[in-house]
N, C-alpha and C. Protein backbone atom coordinates (compact mmCIF):
# COMPACT_ATOMS: atom_id res chain seq x y z
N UNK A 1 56.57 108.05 94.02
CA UNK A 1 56.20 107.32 92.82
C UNK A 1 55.87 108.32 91.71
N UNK A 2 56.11 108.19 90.64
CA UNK A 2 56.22 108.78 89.42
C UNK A 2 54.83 108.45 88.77
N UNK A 3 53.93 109.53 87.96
CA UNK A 3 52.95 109.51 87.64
C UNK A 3 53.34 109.35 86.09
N UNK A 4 52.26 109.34 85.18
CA UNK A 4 52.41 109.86 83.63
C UNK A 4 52.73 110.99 83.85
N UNK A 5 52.32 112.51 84.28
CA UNK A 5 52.00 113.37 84.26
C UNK A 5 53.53 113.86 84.35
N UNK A 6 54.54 112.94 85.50
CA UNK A 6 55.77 113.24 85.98
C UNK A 6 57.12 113.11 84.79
N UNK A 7 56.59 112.13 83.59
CA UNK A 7 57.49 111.55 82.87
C UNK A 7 57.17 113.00 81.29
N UNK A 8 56.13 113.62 81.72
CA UNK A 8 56.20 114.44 80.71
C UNK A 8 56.41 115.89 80.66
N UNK A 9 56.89 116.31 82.28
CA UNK A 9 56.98 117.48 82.84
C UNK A 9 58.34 117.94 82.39
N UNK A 10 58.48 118.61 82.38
CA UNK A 10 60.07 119.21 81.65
C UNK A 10 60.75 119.23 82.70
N UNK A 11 61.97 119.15 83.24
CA UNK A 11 63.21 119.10 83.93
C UNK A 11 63.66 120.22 83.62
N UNK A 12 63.74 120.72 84.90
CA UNK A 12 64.71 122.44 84.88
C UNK A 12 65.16 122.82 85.60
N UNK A 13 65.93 123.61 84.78
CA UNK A 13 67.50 124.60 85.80
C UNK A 13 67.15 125.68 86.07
N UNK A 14 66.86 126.29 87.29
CA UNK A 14 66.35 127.81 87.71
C UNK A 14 67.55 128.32 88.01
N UNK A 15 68.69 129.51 87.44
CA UNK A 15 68.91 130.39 88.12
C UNK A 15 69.12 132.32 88.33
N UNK A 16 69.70 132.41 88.98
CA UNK A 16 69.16 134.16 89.15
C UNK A 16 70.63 134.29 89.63
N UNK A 17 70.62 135.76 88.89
CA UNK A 17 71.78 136.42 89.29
C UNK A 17 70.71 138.25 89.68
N UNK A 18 71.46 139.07 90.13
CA UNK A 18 71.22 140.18 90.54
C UNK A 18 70.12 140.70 89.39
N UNK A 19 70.18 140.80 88.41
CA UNK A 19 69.13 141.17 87.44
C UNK A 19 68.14 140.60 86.69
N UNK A 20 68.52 139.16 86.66
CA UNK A 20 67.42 138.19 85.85
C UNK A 20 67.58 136.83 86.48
N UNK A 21 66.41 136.39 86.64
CA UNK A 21 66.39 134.49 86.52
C UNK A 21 66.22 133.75 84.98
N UNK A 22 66.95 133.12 85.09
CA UNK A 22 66.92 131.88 83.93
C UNK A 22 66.28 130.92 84.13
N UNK A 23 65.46 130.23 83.47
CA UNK A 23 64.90 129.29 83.24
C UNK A 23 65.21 128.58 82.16
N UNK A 24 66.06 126.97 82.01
CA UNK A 24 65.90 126.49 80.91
C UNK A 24 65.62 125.20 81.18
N UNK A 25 64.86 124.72 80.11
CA UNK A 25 63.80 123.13 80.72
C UNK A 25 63.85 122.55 79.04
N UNK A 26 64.53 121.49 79.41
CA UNK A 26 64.44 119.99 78.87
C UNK A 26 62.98 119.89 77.71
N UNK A 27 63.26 119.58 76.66
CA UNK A 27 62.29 119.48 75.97
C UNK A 27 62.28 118.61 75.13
N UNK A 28 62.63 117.84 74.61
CA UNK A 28 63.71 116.92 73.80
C UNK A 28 62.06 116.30 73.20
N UNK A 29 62.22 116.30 71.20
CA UNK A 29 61.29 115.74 70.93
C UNK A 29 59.87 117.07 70.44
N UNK A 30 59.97 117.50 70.93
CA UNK A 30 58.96 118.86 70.84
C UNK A 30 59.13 119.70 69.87
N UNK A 31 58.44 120.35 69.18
CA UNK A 31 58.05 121.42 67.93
C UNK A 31 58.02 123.18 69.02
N UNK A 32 58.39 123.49 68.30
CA UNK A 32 58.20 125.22 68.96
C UNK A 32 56.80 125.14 68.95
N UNK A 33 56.36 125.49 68.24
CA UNK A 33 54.50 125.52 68.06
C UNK A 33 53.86 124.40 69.22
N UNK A 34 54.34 123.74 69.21
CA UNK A 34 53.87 122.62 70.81
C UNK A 34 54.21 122.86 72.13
N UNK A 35 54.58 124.70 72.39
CA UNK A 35 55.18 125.06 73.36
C UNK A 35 54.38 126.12 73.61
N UNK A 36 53.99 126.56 75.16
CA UNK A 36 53.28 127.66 74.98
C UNK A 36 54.11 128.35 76.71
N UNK A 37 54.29 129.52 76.82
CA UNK A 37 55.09 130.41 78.19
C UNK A 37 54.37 131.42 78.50
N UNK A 38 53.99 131.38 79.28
CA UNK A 38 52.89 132.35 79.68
C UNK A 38 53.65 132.79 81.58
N UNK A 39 53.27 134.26 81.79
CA UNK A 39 53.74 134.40 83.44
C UNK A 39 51.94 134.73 83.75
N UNK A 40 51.87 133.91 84.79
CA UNK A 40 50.56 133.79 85.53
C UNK A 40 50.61 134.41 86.90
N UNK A 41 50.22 135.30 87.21
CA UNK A 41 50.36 136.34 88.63
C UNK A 41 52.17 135.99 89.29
N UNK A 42 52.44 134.87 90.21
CA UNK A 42 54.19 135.20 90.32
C UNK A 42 54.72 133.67 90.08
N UNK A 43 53.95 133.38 88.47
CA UNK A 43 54.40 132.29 88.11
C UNK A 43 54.75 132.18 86.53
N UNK A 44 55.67 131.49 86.34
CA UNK A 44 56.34 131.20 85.22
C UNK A 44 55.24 129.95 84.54
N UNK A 45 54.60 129.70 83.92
CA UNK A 45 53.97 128.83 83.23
C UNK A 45 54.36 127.89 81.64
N UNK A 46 54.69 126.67 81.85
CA UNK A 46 55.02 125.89 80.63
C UNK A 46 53.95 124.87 80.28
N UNK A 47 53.09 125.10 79.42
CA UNK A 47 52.71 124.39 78.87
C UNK A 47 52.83 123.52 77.46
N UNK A 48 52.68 122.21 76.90
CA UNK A 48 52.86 121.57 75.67
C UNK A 48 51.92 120.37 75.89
N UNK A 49 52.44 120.24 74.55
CA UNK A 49 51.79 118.69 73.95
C UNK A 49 52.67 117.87 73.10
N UNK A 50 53.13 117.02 73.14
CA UNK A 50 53.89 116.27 72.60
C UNK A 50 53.07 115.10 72.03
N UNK A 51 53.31 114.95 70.64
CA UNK A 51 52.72 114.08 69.87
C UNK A 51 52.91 113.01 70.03
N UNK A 52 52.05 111.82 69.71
CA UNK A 52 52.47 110.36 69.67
C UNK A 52 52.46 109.99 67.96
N UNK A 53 53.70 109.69 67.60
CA UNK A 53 53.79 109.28 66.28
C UNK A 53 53.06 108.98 65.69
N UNK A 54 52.88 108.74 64.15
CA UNK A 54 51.74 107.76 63.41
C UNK A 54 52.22 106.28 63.50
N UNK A 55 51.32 105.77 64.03
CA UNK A 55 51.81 103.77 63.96
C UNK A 55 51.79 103.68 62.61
N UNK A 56 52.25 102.59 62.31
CA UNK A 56 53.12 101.82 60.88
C UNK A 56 51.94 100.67 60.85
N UNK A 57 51.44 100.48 59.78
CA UNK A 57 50.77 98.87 59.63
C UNK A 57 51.75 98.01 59.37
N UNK A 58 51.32 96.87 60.08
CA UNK A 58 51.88 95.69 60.27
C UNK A 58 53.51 95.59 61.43
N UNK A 59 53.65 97.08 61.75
CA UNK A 59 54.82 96.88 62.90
C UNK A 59 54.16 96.49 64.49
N UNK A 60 54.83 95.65 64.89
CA UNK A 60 54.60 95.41 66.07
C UNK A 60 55.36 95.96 67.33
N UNK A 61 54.75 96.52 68.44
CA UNK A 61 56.02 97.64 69.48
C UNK A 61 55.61 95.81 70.42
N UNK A 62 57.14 96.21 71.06
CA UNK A 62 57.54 95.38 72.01
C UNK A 62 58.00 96.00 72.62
N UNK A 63 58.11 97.32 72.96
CA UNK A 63 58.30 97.84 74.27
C UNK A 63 57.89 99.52 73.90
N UNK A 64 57.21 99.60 74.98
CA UNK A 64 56.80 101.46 74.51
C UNK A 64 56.87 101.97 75.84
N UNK A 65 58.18 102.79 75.97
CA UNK A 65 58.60 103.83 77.18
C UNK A 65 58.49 105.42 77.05
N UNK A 66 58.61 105.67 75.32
CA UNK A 66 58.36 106.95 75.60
C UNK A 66 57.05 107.24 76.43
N UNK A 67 56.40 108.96 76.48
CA UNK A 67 55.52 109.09 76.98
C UNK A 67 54.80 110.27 75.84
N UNK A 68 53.57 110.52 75.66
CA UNK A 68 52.87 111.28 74.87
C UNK A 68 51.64 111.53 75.55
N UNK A 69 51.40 113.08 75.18
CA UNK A 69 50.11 114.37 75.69
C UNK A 69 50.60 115.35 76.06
N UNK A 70 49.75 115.69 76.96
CA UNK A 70 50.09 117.36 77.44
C UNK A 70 50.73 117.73 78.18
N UNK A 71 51.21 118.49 78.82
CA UNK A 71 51.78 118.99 80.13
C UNK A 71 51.88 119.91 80.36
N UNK A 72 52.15 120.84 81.98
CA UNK A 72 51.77 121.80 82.21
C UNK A 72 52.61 121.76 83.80
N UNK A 73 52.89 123.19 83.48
CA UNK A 73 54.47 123.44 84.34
C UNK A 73 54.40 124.82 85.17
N UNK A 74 53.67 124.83 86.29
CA UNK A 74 53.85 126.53 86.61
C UNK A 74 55.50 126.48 88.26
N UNK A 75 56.25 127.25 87.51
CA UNK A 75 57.30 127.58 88.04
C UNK A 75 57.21 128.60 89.45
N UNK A 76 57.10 128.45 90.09
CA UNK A 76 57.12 130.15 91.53
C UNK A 76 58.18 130.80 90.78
N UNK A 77 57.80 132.22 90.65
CA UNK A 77 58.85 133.18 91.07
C UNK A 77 59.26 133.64 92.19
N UNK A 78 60.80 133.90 92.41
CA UNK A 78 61.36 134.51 93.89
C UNK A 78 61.01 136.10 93.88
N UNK A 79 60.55 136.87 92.97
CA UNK A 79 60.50 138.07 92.54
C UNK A 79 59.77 138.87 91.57
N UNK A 80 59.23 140.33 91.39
CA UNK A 80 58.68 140.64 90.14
C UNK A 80 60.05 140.89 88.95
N UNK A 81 58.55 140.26 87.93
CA UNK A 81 59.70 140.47 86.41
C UNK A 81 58.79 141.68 86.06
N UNK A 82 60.05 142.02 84.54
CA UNK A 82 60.03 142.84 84.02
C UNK A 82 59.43 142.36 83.00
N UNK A 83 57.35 142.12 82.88
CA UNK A 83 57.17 141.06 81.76
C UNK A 83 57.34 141.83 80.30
N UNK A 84 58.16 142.88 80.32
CA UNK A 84 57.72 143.64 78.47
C UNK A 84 59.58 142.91 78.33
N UNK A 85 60.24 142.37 79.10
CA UNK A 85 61.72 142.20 78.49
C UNK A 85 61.48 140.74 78.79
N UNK A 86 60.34 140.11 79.03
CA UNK A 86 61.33 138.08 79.09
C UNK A 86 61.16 137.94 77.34
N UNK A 87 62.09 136.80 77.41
CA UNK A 87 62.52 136.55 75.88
C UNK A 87 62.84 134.80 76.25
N UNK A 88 62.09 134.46 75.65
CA UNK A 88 62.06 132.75 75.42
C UNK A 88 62.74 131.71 74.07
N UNK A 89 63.98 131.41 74.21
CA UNK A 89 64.49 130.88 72.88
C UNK A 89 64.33 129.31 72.94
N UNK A 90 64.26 128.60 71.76
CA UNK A 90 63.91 127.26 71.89
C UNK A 90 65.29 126.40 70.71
N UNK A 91 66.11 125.70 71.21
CA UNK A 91 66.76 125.20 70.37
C UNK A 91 67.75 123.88 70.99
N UNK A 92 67.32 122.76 69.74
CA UNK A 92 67.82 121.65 70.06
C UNK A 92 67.41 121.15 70.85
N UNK A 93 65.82 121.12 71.54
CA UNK A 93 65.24 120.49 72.70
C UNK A 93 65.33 121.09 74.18
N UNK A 94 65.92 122.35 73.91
CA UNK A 94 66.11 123.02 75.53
C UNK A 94 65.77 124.14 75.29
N UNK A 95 64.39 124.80 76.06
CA UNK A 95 63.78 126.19 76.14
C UNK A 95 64.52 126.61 76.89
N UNK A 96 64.81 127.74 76.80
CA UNK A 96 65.72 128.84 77.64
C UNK A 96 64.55 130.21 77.54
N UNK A 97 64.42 130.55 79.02
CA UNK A 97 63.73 131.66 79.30
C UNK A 97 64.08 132.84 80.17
N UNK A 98 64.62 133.85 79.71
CA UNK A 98 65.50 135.01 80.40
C UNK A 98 64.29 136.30 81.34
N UNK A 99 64.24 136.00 82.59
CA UNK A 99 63.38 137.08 83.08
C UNK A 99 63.74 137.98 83.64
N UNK A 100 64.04 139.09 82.84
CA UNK A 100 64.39 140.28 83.88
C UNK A 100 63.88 140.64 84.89
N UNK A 101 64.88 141.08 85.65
CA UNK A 101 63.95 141.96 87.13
C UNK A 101 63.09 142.81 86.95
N UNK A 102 62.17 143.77 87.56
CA UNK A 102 61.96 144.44 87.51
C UNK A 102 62.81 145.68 87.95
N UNK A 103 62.52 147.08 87.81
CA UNK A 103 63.62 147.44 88.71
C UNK A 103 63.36 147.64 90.38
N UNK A 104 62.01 147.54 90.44
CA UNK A 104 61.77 147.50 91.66
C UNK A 104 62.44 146.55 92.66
N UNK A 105 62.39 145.22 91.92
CA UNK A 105 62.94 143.99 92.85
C UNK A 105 64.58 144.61 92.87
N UNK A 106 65.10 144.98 91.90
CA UNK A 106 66.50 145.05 91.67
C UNK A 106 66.94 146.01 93.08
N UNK A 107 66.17 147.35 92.93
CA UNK A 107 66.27 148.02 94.39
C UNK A 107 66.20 147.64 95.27
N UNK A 108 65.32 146.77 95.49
CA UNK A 108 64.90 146.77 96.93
C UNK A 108 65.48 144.94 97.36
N UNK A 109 66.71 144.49 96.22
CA UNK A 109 67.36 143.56 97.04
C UNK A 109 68.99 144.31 98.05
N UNK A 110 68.68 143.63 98.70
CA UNK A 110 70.19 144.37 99.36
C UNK A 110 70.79 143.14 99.94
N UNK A 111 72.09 143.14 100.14
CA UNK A 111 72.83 142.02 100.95
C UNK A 111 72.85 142.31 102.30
N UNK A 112 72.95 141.54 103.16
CA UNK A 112 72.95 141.67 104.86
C UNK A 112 74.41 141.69 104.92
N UNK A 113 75.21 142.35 105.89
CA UNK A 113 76.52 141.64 105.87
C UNK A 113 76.38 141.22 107.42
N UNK A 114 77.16 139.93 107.47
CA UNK A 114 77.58 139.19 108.59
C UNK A 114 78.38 139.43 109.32
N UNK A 115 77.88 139.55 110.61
CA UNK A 115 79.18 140.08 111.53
C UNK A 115 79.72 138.82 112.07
């Protein structure tokens, strides 16, 4: 079952290639300034607030689905980043967040091969 909390969480695409994970999450409706990215020990952190419009005098709602307040998003990392290179772009409602490896992680991944 779906909470409030669930309808205001951003929806996201995690992926990683050999040097960086991507992160980009659904935002649709949101101000840059109503966005905040923070990495919290081996976590990716999204926080916002999304406004609830100014009501209109004399309009009447007959149905209200959006959702409005805060939210708050901590992502696991599979790995250490490189936090002096992530770079966070925001456009058209979809944050995109680029985390480099560190180079440590980068070394010390190796492939197994299968016999």
């Amino acid at each position: 079952m779906e909470t409030e909390t669930d309808f205001l969480s951003p929806r996201i695409d995690l992926a990683e290639t050999d040097k960086e994970i991507t992160v980009t999450a659904e935002m649709p409706g949101l101000d840059e300034k109503d966005i905040e990215v923070s990495l919290e020990r081996d976590h990716l952190v999204v926080r916002g607030h999304k406004q609830a419009e100014k009501e209109e005098k004399g309009k009447h709602i007959y149905r209200a689905e959006r959702s409005y307040g805060a939210f708050h998003r901590a992502i696991p990392l599979p790995c250490e980043i490189d936090d002096k290179k992530v770079k966070a772009v925001y456009k058209k409602g979809l944050l995109t967040i680029r985390l480099p490896k560190s180079p440590d992680a980068i070394r010390h991944h190796k492939r197994v091969e299968i016999h």
